[in-house]
PDB file of N, CA and C in Angstrom:
ATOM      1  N   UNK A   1     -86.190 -94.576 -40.109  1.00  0.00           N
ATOM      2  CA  UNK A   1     -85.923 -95.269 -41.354  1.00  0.00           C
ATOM      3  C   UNK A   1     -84.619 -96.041 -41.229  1.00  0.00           C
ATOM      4  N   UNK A   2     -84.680 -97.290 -41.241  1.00  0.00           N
ATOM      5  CA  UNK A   2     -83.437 -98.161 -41.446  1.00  0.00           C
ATOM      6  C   UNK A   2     -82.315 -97.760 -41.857  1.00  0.00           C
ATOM      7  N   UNK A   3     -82.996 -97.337 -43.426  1.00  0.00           N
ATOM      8  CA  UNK A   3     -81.506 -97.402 -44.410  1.00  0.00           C
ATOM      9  C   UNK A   3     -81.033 -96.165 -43.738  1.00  0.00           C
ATOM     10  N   UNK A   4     -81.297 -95.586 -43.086  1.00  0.00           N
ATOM     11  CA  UNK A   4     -80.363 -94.333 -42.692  1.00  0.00           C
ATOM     12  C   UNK A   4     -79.279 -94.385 -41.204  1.00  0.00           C
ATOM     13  N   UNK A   5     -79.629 -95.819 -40.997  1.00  0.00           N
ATOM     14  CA  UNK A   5     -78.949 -96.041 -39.615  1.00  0.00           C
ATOM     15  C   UNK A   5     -77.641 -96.841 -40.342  1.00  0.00           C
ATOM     16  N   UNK A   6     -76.848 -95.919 -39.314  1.00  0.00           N
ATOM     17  CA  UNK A   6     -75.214 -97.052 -40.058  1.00  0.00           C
ATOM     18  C   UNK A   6     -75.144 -97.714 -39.154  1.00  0.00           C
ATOM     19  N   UNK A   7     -74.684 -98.934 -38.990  1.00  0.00           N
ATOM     20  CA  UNK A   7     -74.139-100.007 -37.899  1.00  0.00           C
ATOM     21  C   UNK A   7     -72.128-100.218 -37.805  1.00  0.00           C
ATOM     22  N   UNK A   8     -71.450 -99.942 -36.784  1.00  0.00           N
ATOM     23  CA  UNK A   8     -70.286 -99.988 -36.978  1.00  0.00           C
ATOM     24  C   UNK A   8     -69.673-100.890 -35.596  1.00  0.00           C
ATOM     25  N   UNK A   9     -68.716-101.666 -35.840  1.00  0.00           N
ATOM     26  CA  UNK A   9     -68.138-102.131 -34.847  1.00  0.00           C
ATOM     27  C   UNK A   9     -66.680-101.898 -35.193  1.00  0.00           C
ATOM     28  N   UNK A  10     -66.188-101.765 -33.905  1.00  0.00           N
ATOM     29  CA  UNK A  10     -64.977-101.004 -34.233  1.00  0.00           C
ATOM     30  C   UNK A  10     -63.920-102.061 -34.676  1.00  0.00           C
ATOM     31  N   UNK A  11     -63.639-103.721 -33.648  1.00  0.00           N
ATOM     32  CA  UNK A  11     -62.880-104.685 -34.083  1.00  0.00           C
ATOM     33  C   UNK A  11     -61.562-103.651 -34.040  1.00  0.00           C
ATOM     34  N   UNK A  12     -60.972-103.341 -34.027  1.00  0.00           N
ATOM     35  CA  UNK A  12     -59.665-102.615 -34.189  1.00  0.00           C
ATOM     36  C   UNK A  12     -58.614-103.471 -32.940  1.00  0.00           C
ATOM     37  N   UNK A  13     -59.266-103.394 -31.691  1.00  0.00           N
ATOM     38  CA  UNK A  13     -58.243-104.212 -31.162  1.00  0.00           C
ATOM     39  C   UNK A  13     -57.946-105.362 -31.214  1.00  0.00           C
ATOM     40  N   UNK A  14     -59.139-106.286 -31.739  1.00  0.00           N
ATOM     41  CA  UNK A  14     -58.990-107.543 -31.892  1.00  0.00           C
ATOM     42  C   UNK A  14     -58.297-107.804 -33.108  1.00  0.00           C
ATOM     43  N   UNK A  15     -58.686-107.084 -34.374  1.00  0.00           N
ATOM     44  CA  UNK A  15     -57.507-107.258 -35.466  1.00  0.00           C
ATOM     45  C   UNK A  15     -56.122-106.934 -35.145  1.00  0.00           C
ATOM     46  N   UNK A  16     -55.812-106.208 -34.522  1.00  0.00           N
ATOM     47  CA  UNK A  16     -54.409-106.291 -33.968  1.00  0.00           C
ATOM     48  C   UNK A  16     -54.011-107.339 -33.175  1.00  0.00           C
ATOM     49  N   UNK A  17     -54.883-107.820 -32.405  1.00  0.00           N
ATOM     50  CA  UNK A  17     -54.700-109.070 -31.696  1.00  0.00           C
ATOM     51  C   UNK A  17     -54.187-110.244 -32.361  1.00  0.00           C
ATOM     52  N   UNK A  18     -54.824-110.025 -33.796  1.00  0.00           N
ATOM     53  CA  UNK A  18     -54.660-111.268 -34.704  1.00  0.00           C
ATOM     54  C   UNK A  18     -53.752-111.323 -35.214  1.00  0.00           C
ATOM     55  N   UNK A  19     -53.041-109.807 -35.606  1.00  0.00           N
ATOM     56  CA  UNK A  19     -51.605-109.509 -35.908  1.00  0.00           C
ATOM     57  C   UNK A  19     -50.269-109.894 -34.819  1.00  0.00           C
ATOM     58  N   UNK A  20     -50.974-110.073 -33.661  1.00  0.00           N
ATOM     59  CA  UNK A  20     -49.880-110.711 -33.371  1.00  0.00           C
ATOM     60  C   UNK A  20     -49.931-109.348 -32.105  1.00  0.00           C
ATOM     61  N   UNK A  21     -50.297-108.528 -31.709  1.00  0.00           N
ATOM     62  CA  UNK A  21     -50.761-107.893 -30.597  1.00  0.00           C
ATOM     63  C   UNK A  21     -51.366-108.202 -29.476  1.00  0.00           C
ATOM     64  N   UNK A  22     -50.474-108.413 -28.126  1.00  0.00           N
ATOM     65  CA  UNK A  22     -50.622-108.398 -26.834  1.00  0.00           C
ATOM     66  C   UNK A  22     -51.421-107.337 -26.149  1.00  0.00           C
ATOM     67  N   UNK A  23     -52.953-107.343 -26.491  1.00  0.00           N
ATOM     68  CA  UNK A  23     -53.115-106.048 -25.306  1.00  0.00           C
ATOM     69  C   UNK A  23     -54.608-106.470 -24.318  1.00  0.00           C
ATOM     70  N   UNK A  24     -54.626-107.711 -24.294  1.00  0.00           N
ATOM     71  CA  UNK A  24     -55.231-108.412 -22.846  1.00  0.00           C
ATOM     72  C   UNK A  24     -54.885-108.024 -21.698  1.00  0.00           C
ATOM     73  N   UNK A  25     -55.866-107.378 -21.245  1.00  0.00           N
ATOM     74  CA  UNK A  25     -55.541-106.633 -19.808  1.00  0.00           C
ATOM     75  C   UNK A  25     -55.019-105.413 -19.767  1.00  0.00           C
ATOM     76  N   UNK A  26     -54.578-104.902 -21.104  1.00  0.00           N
ATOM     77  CA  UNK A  26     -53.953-103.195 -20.784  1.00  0.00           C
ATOM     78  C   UNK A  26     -55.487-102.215 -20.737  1.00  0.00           C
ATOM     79  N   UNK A  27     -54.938-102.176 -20.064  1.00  0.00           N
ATOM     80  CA  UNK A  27     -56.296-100.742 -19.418  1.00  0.00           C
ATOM     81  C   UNK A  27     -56.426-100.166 -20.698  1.00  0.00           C
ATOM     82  N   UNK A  28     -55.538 -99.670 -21.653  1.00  0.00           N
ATOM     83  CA  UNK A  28     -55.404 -98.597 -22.803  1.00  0.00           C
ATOM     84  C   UNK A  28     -55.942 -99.157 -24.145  1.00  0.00           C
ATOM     85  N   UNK A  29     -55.710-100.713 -23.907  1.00  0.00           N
ATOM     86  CA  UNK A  29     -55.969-101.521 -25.129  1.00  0.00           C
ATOM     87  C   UNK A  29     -55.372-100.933 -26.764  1.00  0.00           C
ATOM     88  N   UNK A  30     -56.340-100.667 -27.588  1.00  0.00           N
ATOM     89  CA  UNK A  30     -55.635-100.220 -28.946  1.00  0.00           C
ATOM     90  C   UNK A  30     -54.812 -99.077 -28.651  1.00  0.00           C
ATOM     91  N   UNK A  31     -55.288 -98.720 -28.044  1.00  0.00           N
ATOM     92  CA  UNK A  31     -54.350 -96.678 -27.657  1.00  0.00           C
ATOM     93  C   UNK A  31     -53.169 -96.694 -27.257  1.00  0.00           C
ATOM     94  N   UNK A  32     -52.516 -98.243 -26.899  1.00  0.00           N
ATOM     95  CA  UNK A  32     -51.348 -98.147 -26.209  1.00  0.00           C
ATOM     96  C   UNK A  32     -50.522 -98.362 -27.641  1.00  0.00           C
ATOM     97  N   UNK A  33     -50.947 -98.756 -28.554  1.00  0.00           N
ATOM     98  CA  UNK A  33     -50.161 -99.362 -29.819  1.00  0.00           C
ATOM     99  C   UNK A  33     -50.318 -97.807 -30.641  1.00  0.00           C
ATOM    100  N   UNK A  34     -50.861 -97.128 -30.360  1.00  0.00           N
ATOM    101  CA  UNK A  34     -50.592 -95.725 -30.899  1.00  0.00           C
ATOM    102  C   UNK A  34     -49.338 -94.922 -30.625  1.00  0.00           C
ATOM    103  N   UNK A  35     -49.131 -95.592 -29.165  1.00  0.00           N
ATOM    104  CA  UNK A  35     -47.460 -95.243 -28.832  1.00  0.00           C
ATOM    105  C   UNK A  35     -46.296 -96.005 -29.236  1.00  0.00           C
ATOM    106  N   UNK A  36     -46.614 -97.524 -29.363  1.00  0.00           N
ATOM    107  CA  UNK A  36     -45.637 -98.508 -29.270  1.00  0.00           C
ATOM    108  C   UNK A  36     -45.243 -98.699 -31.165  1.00  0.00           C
ATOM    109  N   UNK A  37     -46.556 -98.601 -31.873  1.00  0.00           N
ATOM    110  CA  UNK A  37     -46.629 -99.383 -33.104  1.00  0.00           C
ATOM    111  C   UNK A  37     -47.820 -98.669 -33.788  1.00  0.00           C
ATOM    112  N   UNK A  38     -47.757 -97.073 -34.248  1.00  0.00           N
ATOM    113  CA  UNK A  38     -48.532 -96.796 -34.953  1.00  0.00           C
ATOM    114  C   UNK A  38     -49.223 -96.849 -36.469  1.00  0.00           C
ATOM    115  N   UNK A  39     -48.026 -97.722 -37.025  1.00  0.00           N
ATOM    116  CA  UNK A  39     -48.325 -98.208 -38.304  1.00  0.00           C
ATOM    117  C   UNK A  39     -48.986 -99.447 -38.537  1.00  0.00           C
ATOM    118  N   UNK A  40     -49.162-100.188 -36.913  1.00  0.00           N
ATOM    119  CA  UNK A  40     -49.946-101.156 -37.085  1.00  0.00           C
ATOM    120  C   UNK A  40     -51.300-100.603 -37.288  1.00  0.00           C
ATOM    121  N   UNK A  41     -51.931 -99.870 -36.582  1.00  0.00           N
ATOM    122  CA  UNK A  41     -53.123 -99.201 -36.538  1.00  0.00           C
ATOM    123  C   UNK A  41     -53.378 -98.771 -38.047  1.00  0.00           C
ATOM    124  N   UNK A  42     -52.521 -98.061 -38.894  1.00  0.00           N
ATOM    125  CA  UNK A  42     -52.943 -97.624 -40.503  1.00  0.00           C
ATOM    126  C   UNK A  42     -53.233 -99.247 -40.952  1.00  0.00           C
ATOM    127  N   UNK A  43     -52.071-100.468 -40.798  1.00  0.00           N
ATOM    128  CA  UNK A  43     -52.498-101.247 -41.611  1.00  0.00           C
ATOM    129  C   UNK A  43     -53.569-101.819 -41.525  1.00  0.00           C
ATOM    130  N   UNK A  44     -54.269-101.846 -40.259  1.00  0.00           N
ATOM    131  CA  UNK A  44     -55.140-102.260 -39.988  1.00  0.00           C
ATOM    132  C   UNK A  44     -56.707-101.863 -40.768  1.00  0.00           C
ATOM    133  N   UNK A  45     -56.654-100.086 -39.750  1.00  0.00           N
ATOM    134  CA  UNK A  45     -57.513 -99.402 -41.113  1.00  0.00           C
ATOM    135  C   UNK A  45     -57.413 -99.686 -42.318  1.00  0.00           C
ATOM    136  N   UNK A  46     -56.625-100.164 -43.149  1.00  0.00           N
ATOM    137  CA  UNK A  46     -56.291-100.073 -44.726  1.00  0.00           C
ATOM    138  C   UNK A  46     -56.802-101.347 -44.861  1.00  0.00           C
ATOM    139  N   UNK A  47     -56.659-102.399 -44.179  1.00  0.00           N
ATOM    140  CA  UNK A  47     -57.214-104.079 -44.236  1.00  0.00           C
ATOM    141  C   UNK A  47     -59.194-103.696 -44.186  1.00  0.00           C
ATOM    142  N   UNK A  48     -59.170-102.975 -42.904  1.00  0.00           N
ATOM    143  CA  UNK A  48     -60.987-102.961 -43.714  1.00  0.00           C
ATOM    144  C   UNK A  48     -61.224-101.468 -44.919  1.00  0.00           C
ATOM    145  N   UNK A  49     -60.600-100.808 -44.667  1.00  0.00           N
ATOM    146  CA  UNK A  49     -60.959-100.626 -46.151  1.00  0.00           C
ATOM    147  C   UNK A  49     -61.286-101.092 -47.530  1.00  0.00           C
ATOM    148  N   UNK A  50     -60.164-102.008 -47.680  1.00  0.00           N
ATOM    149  CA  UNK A  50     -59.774-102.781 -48.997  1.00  0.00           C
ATOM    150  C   UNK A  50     -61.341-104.067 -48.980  1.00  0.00           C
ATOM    151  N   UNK A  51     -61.239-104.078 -47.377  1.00  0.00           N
ATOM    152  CA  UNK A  51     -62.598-105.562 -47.120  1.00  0.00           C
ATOM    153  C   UNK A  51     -63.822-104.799 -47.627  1.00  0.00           C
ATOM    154  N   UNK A  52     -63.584-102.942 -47.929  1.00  0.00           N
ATOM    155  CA  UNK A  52     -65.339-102.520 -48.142  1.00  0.00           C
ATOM    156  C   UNK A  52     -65.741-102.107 -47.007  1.00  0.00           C
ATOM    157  N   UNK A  53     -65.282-102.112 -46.224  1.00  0.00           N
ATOM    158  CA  UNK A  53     -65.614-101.001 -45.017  1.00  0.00           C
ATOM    159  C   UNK A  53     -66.096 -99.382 -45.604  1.00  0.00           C
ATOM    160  N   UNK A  54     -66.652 -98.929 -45.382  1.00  0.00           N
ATOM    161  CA  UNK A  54     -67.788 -97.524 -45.033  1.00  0.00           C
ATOM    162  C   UNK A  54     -66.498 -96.775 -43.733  1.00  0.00           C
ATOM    163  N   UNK A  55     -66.588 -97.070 -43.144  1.00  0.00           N
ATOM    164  CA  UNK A  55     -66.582 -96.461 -41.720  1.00  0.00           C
ATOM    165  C   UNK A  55     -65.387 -96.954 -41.198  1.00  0.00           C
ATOM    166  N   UNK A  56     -64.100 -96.278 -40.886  1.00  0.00           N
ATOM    167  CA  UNK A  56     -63.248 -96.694 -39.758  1.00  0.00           C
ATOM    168  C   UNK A  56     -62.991 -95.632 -38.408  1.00  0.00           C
ATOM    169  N   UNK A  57     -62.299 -96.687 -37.451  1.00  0.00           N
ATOM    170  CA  UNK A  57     -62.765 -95.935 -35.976  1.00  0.00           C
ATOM    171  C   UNK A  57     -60.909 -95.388 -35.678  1.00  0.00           C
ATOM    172  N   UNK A  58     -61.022 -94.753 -34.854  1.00  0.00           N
ATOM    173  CA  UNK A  58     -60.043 -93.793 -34.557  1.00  0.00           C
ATOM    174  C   UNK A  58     -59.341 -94.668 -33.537  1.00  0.00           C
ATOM    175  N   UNK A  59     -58.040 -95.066 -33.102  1.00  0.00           N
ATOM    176  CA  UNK A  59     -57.402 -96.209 -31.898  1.00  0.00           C
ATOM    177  C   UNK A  59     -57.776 -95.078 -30.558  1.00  0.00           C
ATOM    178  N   UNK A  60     -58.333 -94.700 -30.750  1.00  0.00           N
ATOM    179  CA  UNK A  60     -58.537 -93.858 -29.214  1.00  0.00           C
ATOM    180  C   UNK A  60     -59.522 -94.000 -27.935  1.00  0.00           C
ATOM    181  N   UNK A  61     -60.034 -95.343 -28.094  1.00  0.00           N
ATOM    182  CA  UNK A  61     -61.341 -95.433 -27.397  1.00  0.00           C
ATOM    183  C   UNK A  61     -61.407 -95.391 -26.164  1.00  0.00           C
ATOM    184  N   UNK A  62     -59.695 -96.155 -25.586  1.00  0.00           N
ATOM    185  CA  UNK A  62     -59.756 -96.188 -24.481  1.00  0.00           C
ATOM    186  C   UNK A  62     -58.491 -95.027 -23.851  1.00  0.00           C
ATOM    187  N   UNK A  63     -58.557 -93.981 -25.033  1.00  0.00           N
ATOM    188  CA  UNK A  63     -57.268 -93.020 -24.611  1.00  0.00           C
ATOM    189  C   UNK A  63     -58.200 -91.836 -24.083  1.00  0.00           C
ATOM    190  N   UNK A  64     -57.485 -91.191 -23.141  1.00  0.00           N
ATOM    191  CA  UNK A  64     -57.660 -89.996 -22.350  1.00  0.00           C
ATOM    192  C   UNK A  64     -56.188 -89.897 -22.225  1.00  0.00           C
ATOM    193  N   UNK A  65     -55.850 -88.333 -21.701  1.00  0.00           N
ATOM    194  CA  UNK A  65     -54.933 -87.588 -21.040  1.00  0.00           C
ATOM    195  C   UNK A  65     -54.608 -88.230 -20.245  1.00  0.00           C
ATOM    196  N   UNK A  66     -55.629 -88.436 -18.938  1.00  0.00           N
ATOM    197  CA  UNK A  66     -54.829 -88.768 -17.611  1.00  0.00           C
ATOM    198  C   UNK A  66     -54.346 -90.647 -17.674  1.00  0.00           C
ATOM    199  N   UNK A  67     -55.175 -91.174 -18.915  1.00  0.00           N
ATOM    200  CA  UNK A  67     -54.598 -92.332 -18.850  1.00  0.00           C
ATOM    201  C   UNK A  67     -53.327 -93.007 -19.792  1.00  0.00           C
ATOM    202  N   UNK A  68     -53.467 -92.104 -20.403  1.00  0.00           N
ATOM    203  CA  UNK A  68     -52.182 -92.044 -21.403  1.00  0.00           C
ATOM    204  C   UNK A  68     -51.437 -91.628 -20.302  1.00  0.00           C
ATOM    205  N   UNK A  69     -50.884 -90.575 -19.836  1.00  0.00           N
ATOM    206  CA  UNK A  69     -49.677 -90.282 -18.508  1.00  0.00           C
ATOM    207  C   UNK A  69     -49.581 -91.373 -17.285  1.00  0.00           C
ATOM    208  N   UNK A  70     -51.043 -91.919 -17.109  1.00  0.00           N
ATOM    209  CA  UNK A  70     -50.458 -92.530 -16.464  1.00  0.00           C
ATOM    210  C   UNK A  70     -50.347 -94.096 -16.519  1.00  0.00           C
ATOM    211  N   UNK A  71     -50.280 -94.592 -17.612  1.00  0.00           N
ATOM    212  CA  UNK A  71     -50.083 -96.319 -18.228  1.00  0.00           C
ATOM    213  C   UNK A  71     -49.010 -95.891 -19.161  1.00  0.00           C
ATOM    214  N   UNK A  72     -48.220 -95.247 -19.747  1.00  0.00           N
ATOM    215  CA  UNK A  72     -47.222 -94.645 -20.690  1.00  0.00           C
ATOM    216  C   UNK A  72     -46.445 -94.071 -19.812  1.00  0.00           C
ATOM    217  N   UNK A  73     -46.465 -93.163 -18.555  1.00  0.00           N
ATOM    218  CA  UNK A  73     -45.745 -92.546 -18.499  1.00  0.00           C
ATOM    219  C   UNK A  73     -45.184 -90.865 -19.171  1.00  0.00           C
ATOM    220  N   UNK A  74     -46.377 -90.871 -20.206  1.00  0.00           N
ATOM    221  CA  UNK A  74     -45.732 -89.608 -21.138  1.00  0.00           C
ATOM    222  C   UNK A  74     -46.338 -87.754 -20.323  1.00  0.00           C
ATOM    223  N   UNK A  75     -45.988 -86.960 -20.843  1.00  0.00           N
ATOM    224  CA  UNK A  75     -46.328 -85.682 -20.360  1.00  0.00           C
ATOM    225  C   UNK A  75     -47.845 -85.124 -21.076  1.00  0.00           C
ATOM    226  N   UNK A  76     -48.317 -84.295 -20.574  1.00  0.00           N
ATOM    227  CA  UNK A  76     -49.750 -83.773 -21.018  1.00  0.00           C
ATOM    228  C   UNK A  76     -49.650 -83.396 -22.726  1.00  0.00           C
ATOM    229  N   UNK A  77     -48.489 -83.063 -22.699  1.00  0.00           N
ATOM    230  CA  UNK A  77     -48.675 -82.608 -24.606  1.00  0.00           C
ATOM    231  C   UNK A  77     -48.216 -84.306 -25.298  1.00  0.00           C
ATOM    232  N   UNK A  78     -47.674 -84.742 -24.941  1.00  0.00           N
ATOM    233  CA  UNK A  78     -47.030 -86.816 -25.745  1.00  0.00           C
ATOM    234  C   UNK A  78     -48.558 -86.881 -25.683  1.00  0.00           C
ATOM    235  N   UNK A  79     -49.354 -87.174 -24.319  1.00  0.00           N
ATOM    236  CA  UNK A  79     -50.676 -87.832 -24.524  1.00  0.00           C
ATOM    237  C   UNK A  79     -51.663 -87.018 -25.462  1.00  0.00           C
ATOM    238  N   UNK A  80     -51.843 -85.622 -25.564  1.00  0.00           N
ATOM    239  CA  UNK A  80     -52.535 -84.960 -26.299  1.00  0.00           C
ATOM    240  C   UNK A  80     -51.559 -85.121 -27.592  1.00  0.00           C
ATOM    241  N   UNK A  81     -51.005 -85.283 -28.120  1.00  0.00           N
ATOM    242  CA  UNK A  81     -50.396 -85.891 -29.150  1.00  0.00           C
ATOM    243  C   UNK A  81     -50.769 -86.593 -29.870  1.00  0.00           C
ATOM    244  N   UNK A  82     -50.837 -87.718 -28.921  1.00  0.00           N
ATOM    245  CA  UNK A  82     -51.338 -89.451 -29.086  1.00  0.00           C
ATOM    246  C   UNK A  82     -53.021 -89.445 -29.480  1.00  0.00           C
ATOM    247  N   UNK A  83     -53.760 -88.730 -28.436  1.00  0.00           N
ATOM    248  CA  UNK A  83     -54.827 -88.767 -28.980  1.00  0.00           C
ATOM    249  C   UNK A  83     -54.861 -87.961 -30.286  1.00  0.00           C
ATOM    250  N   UNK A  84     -54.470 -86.941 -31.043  1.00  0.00           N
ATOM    251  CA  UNK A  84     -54.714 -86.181 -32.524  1.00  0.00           C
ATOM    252  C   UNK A  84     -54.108 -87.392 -33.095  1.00  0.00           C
ATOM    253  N   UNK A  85     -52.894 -87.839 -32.899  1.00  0.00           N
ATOM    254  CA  UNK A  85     -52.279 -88.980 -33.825  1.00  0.00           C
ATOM    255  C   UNK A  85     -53.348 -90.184 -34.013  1.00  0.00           C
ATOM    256  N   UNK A  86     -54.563 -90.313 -33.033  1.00  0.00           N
ATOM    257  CA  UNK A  86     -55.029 -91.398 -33.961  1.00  0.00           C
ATOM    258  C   UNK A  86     -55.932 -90.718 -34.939  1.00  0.00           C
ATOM    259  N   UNK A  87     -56.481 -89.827 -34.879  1.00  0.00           N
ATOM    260  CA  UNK A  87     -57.374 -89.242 -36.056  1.00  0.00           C
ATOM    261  C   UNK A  87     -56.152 -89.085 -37.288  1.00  0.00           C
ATOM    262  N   UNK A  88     -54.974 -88.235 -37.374  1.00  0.00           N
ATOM    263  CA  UNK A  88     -53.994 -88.456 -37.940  1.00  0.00           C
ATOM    264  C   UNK A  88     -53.894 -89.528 -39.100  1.00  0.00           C
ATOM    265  N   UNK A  89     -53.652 -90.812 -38.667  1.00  0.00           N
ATOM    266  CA  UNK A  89     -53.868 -92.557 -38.624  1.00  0.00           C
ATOM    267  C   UNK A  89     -54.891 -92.587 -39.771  1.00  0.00           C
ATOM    268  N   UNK A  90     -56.096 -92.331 -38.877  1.00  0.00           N
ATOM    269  CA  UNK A  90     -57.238 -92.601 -39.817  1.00  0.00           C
ATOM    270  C   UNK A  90     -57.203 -92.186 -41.202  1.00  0.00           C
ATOM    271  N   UNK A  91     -56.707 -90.700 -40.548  1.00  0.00           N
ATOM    272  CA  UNK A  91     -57.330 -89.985 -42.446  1.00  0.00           C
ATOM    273  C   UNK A  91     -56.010 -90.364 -43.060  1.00  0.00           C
ATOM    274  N   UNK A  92     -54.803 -90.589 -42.499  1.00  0.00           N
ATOM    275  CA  UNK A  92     -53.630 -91.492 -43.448  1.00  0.00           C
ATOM    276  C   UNK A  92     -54.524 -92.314 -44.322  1.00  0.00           C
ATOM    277  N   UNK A  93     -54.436 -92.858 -43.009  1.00  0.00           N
ATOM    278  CA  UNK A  93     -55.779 -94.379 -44.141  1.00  0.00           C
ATOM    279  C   UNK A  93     -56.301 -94.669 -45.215  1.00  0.00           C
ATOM    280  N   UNK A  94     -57.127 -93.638 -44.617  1.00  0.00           N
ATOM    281  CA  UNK A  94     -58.194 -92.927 -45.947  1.00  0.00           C
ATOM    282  C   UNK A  94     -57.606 -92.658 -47.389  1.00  0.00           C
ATOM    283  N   UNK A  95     -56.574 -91.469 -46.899  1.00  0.00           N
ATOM    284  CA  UNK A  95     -55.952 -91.238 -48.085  1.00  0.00           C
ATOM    285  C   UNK A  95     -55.396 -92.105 -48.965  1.00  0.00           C
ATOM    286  N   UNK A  96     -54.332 -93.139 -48.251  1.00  0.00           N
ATOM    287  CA  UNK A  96     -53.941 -94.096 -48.972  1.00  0.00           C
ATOM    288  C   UNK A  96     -54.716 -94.924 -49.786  1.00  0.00           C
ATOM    289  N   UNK A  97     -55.598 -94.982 -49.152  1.00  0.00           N
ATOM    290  CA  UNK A  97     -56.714 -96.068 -49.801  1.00  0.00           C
ATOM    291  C   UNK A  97     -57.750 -95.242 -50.930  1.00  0.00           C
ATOM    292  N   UNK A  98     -58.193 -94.138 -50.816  1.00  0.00           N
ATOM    293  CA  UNK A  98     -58.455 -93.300 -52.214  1.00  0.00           C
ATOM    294  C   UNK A  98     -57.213 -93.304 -53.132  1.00  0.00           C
ATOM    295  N   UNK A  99     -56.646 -93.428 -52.985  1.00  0.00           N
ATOM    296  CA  UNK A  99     -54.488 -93.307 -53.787  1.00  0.00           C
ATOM    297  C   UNK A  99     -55.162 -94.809 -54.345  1.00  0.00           C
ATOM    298  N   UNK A 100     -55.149 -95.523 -53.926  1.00  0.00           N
ATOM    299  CA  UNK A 100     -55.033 -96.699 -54.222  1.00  0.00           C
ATOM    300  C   UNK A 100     -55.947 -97.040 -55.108  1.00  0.00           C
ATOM    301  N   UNK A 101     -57.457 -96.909 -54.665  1.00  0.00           N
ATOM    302  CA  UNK A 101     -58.625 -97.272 -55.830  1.00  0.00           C
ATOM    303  C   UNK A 101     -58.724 -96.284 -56.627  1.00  0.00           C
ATOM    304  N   UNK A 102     -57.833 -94.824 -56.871  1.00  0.00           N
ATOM    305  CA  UNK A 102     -58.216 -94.285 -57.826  1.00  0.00           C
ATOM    306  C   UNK A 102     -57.077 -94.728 -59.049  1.00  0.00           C
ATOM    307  N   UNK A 103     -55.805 -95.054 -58.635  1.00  0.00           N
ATOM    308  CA  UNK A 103     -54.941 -95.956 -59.559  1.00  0.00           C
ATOM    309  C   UNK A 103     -55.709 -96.903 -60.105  1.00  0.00           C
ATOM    310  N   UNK A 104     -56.529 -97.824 -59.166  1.00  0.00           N
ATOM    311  CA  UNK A 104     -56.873 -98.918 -59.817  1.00  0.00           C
ATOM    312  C   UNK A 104     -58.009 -98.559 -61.169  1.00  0.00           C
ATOM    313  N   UNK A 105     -59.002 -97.958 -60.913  1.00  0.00           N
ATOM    314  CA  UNK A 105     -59.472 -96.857 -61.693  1.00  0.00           C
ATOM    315  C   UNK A 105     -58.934 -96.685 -63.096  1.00  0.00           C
ATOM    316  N   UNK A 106     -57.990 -96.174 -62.808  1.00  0.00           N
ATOM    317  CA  UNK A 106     -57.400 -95.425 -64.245  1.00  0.00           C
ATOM    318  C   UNK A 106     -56.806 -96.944 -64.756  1.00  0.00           C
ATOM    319  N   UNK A 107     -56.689 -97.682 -64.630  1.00  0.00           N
ATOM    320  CA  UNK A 107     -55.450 -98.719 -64.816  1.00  0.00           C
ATOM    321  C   UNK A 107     -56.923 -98.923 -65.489  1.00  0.00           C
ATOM    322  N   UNK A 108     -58.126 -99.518 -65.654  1.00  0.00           N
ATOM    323  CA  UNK A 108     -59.098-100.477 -65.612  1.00  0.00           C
ATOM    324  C   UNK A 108     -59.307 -99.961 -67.192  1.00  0.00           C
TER     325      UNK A 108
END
């Protein structure tokens, strides 16, 4: 049955791209801005939210352990870090953005 299939594209690195994010050619792509610039990643989430987004994706797609240590430089717990910090991110997101339309809500 159709209606039961969700369709999602993640776009996350390319909206950062548009923000003004360099990550052409990083092996890590969005995952590296989880280290460098993690509030870009919430605003981002929060931009498709507000667009009506259903569904946002976690900056972790191209994060692992061994590649976080070794394109970062960081130790086994920074990279296991990094990866919980983008789920972290997300449900920030989330939250903010329920905060937000339930103000709007009451205001109405």
């Amino acid at each position: 049955d159709e209606s039961k299939v969700i369709l999602i594209d993640g776009g996350l690195a390319s909206e950062l791209q548009n923000n003004g994010y360099n990550i052409d050619g990083d092996p890590l792509w969005s995952a590296r801005i989880l280290h460098t610039d993690a509030n870009a990643i919430r605003d981002v989430h929060l931009a498709y939210l507000r667009a009506g987004a259903s569904v946002i994706t976690c900056a972790s797609y191209q994060a692992s352990i061994s590649g976080l240590r070794e394109h970062l430089g960081v130790s086994e717990k920074t990279a296991e870090g990094l990866i919980s910090r983008s789920v972290q991110i997300a449900k920030q997101a989330r939250k903010e953005y329920l905060l937000e339309t339930t103000r709007q809500k009451e205001e109405e």
